[in-house]
Protein backbone atom coordinates (compact mmCIF):
# COMPACT_ATOMS: atom_id res chain seq x y z
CA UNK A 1 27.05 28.78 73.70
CA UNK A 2 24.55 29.88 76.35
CA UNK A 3 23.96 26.90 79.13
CA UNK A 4 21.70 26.62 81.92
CA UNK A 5 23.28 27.46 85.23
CA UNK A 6 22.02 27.03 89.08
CA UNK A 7 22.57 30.35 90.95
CA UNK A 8 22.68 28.71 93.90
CA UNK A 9 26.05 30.26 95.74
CA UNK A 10 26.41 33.08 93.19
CA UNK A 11 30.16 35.02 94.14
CA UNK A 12 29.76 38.15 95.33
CA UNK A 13 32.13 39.52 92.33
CA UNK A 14 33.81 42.94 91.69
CA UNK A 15 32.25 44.98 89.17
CA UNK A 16 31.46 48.87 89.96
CA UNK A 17 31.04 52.93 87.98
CA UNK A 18 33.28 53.64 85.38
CA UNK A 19 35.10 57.17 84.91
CA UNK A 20 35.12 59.99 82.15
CA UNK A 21 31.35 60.02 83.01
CA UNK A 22 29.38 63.78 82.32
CA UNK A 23 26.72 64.51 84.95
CA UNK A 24 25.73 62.60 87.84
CA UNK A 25 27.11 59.38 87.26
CA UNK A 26 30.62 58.56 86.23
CA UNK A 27 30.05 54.32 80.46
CA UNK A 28 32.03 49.79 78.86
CA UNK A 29 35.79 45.51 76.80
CA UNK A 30 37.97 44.53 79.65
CA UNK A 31 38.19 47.23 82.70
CA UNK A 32 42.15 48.22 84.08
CA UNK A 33 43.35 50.44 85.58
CA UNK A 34 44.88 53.31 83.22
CA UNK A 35 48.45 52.26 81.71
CA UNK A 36 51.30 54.19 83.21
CA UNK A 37 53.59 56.51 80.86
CA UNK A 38 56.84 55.01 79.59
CA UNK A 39 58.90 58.04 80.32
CA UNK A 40 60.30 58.50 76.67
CA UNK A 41 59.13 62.11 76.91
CA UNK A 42 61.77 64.52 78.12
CA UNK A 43 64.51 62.64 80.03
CA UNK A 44 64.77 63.89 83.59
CA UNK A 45 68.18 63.59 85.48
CA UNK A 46 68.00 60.61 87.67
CA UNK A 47 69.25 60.42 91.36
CA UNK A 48 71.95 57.66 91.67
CA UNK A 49 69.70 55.10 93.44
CA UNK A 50 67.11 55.64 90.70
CA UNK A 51 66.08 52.26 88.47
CA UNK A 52 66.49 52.64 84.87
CA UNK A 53 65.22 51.20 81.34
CA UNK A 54 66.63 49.75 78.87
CA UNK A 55 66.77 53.21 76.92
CA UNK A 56 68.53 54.96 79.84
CA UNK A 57 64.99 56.32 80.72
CA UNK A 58 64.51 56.64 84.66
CA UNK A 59 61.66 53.92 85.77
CA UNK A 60 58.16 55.33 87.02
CA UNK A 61 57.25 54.12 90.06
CA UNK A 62 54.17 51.00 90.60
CA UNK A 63 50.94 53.34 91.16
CA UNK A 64 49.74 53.00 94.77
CA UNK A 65 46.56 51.29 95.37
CA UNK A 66 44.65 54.61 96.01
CA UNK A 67 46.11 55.44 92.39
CA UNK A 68 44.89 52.01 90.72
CA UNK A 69 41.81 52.34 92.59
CA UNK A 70 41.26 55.94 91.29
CA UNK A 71 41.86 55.02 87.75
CA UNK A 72 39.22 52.51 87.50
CA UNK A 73 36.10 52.93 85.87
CA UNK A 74 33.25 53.96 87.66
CA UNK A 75 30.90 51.16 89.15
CA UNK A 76 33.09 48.43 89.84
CA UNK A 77 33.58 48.82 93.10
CA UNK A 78 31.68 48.09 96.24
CA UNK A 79 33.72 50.69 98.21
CA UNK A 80 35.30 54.02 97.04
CA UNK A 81 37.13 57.01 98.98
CA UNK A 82 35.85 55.72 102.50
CA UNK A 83 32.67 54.90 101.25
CA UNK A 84 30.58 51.92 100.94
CA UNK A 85 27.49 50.33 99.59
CA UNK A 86 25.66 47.62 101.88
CA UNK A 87 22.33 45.98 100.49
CA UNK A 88 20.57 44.09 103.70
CA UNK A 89 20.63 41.32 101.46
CA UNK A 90 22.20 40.19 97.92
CA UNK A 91 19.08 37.34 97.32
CA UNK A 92 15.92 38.44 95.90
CA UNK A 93 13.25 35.47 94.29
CA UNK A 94 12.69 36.01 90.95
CA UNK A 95 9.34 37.77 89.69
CA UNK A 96 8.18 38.87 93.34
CA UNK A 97 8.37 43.14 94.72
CA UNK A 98 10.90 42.85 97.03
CA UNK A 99 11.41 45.83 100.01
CA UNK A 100 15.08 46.21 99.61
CA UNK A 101 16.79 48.19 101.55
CA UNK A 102 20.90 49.10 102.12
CA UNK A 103 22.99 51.70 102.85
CA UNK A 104 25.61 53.95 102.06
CA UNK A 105 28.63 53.96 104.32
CA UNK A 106 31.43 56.78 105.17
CA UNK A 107 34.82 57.06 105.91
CA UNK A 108 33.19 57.00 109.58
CA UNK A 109 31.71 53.35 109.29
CA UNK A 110 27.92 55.47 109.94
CA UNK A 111 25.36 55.39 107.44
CA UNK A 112 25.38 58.57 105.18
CA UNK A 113 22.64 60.89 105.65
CA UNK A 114 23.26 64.11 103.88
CA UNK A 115 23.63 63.74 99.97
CA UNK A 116 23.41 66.44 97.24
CA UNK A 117 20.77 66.79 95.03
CA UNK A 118 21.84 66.02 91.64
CA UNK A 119 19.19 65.72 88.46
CA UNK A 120 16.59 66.04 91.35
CA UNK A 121 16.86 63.26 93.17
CA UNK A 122 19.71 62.52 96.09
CA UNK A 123 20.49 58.97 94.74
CA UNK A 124 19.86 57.15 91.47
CA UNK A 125 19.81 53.50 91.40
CA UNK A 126 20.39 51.49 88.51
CA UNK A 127 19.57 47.45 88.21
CA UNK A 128 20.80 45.16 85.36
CA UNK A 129 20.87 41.86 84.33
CA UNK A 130 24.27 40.83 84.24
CA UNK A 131 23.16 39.25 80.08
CA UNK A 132 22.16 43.57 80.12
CA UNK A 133 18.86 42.20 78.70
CA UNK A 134 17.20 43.94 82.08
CA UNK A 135 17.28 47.65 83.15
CA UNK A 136 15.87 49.59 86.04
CA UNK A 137 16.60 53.28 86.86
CA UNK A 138 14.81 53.57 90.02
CA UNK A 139 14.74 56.50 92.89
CA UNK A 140 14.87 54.92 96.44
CA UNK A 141 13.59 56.68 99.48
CA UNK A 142 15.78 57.91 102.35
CA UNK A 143 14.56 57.06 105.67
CA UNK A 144 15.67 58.13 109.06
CA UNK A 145 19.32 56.61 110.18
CA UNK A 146 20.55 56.22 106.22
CA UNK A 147 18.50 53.11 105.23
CA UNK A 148 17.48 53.58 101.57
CA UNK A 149 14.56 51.67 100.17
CA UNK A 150 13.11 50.35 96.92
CA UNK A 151 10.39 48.65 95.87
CA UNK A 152 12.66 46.04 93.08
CA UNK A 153 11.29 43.11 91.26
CA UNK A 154 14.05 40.85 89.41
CA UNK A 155 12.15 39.55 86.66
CA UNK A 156 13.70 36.23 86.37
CA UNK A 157 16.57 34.28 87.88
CA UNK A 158 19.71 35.22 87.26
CA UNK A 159 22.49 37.37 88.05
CA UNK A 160 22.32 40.95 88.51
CA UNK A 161 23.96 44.50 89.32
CA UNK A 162 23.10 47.19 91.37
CA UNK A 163 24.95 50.55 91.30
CA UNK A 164 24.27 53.48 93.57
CA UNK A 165 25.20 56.88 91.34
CA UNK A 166 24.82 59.74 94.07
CA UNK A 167 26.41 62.66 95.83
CA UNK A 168 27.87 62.96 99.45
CA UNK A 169 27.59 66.33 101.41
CA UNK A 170 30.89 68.51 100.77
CA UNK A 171 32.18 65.15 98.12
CA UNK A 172 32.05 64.31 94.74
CA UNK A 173 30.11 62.42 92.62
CA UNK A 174 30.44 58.45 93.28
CA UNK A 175 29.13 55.11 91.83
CA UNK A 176 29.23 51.97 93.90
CA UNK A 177 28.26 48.68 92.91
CA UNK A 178 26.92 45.38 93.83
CA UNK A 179 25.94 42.13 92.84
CA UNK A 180 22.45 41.05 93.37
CA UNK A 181 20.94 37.60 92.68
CA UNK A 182 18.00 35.59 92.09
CA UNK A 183 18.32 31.99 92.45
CA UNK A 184 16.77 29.55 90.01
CA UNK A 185 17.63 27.77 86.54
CA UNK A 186 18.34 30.54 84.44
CA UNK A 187 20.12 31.01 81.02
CA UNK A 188 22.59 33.98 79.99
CA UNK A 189 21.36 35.34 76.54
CA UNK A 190 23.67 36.84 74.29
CA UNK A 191 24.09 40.67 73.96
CA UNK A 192 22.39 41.87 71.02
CA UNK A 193 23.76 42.71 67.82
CA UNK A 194 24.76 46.71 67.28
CA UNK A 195 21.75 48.45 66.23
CA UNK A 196 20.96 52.35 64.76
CA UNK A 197 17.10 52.15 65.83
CA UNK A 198 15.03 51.56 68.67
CA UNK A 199 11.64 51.12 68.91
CA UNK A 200 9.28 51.17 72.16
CA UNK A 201 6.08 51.70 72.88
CA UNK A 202 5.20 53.28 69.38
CA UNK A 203 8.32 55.42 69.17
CA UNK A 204 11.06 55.04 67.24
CA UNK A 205 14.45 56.11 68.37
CA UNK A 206 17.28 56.94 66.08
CA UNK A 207 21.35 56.62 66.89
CA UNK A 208 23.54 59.36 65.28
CA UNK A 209 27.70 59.19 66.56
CA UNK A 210 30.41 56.30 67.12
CA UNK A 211 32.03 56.09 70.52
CA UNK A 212 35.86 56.63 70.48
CA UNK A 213 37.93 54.94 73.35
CA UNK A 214 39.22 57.74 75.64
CA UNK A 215 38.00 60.64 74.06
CA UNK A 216 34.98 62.30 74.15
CA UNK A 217 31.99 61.12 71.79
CA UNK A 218 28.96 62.96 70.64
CA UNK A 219 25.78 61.05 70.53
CA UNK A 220 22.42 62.07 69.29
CA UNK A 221 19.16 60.29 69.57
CA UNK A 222 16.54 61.20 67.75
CA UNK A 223 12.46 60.95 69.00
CA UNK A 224 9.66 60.49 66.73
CA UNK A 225 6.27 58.68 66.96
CA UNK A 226 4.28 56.97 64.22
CA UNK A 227 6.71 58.54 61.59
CA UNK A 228 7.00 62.04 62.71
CA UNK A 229 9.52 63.97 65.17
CA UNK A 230 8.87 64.35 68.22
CA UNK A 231 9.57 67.75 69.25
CA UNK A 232 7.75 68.23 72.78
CA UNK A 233 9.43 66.32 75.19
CA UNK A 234 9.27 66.71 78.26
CA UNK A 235 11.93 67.59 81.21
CA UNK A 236 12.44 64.56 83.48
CA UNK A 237 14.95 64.84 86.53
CA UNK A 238 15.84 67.84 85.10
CA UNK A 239 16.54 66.85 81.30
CA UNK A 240 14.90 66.07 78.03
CA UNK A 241 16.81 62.08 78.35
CA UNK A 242 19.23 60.74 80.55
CA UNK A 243 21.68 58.39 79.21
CA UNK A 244 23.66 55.17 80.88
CA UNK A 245 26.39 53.33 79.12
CA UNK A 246 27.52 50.21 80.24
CA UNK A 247 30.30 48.19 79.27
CA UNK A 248 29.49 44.35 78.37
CA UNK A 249 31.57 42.17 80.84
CA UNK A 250 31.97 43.85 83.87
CA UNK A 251 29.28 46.53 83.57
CA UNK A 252 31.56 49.78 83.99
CA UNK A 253 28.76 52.49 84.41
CA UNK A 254 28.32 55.39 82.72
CA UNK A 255 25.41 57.96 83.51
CA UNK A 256 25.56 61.09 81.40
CA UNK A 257 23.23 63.50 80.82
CA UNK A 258 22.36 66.09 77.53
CA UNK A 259 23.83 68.99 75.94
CA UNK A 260 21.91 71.85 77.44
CA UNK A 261 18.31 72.14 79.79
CA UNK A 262 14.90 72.40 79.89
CA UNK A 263 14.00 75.99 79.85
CA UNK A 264 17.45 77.60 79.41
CA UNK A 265 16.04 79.42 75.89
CA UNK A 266 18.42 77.44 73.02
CA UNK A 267 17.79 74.09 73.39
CA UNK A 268 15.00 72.47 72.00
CA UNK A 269 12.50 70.15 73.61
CA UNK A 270 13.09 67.57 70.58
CA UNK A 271 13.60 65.47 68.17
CA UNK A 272 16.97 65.36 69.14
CA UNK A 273 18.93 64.74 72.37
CA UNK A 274 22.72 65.08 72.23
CA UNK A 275 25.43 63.40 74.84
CA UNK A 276 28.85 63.72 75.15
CA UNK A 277 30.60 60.17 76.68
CA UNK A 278 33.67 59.32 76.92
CA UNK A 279 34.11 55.30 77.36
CA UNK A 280 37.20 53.78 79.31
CA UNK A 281 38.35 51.39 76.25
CA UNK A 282 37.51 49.75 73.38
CA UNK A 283 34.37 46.66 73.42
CA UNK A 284 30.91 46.09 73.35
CA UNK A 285 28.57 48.46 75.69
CA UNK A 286 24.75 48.43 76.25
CA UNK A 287 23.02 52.13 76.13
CA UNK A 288 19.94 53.15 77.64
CA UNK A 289 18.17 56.24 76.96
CA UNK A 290 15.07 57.53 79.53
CA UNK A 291 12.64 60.09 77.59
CA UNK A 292 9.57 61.55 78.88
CA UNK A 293 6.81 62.39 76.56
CA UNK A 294 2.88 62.42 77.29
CA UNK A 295 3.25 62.12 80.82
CA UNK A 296 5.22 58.48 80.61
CA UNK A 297 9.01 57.94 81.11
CA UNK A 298 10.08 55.11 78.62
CA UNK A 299 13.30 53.65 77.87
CA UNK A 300 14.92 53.01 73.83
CA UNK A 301 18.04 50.04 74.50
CA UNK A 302 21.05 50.42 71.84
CA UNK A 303 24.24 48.25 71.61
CA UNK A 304 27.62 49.79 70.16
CA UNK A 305 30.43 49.19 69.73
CA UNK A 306 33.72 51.27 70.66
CA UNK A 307 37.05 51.14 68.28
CA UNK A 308 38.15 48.80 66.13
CA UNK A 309 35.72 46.20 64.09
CA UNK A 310 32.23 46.31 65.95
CA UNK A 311 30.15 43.73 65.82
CA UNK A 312 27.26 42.86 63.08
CA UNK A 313 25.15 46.07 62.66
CA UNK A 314 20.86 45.60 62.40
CA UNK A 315 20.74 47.90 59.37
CA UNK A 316 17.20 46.94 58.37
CA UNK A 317 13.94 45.83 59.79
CA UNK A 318 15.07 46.19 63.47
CA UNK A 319 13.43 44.08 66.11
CA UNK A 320 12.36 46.09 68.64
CA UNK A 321 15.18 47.11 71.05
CA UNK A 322 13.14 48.92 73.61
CA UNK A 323 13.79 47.61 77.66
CA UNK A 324 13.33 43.66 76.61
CA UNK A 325 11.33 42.42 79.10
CA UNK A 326 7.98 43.88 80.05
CA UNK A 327 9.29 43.57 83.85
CA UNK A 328 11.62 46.50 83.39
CA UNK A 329 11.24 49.84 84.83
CA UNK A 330 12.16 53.26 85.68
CA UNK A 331 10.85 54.59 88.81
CA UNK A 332 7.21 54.09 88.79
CA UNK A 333 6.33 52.76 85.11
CA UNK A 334 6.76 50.11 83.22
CA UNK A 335 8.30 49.40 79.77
């Protein structure tokens, strides 16, 4: 049952990227770390101070935290491999344009300054409600010294998440996370029911695949508008759709991006868009597809479910699942 909570000293909680990702970003039931072998493979000769099992088997050492650390999926943490994510604050009011502004930290404690260019852009940043009934893919601006800066509106109070999905110079590909609030009454709504179809803005999207814990999953959404495909989309960051998974509960991230490109002479600029994810474990996760057609970027909102019984499916007349609040946004529109 959903109650009314004051946000009031919100806990700055852990919740950050999640791994297996494809692309740029690194997709969502409970977040571990992975679970260690039991050894009953082929039985090495233990040293004399070695601990065993119960079946004679020698013991595998605890992982180290770097290990458990590593394991995790992407997005839920603030801090990874030396680096960090600072916001200049963590308290926006609800329904105004806010100027915020952070940071990305190194292993040297300096802001970062030189990133890679990944989907054409140096950092994405992602916003959710923490209900996932909110989504923002945004594209901040890098000023001098390593301050980043977005123009974000939370559309209501609540509790939210932030995750930076970017690049270093000469590193790999991180996701950091944070949690963001804006005080107020506010009222957690329920995830919605697993759906096949998405409607926004006069298009109708289609979900084709089931996501398999641990392995790799193909996806395919299909475009069409006022009953027929959709077959010139149009590249945006570099793709015909970007996809982000998250996991219901503690958000682990996901950003993945299509099978193929714009312009590379087999793939086709619609109806179709195919993913491969791979999600951390079985549960509930929230995914968000970003198309571009006739010059706007919009965004079609799915909920699935990953191994074992999912949850109720909407087989027939589907409310519209498009980004549920008219607040939302990616980059400069608005959904």
């Amino acid at each position: 049952m959903n109650t009314p909570a004051k946000l009031g000293a919100y806990a700055f909680g852990l919740a950050v990227i999640f791994g297996g990702a494809l692309g740029a970003g690194a997709a969502v039931g409970s977040a571990g770390t992975a679970p260690i072998a039991d050894g009953h493979g082929a039985h090495a000769t233990p040293s004399p101070s070695q601990a065993m099992d119960g079946d004679g088997v020698p013991k595998k050492a605890a992982p180290s935290r770097a290990e458990a650390a590593a394991s995790l999926p992407g997005g839920l943490q603030v801090s990874q491999d030396g680096y960090t994510l600072t916001p200049e604050t963590t308290t926006i009011e609800p329904g105004k344009a806010t100027d915020f502004r952070f940071s990305v930290t190194g292993p040297d404690g300096r802001p970062v300054t030189g990133y890679q260019v990944l989907h054409d852009k140096k950092l994405h940043f992602i916003v959710v409600s923490r209900d996932l009934g909110s989504f923002q893919h945004l594209h901040p601006e890098l000023a001098a010294g390593g301050v980043w800066s977005v123009k974000l509106t939370l559309p209501e109070a609540g509790a939210y998440r932030a995750f930076a999905d970017f690049a270093p110079e000469g590193g790999s590909g991180l996701t950091l996370g944070a949690d963001l609030h804006a005080a107020g009454d506010y009222e957690s709504k329920a995830l919605p029911v697993a759906n096949r179809t998405a409607t926004v803005d006069g298009y109708t999207v289609e979900l084709e695949g089931t996501l398999t814990p641990g392995a790799s999953s193909k996806l395919t959404l299909k475009v069409s508008k006022d009953g027929r495909p959709v077959t010139d989309l149009q590249p945006y960051l570099g793709a015909y759709g970007h996809l982000v998974a998250l996991r219901a509960g503690d958000l682990a991230y996901l950003h993945v991006h299509p099978d193929g490109e714009p312009g590379d002479g087999t793939t086709p600029a619609g109806p179709e868009v195919t993913f491969y994810a791979e999600v951390p474990s079985r549960g509930d996760y929230r995914l968000f597809l970003d198309f571009q057609h006739e010059g706007d970027v919009r965004t079609a909102a799915f909920t699935a479910h990953a191994g074992g019984a999912s949850a109720p499916v909407a087989t027939s007349s589907p409310t519209p699942t498009a980004t549920p609040s008219a607040s939302d946004s990616h980059g400069d529109h608005n959904h």
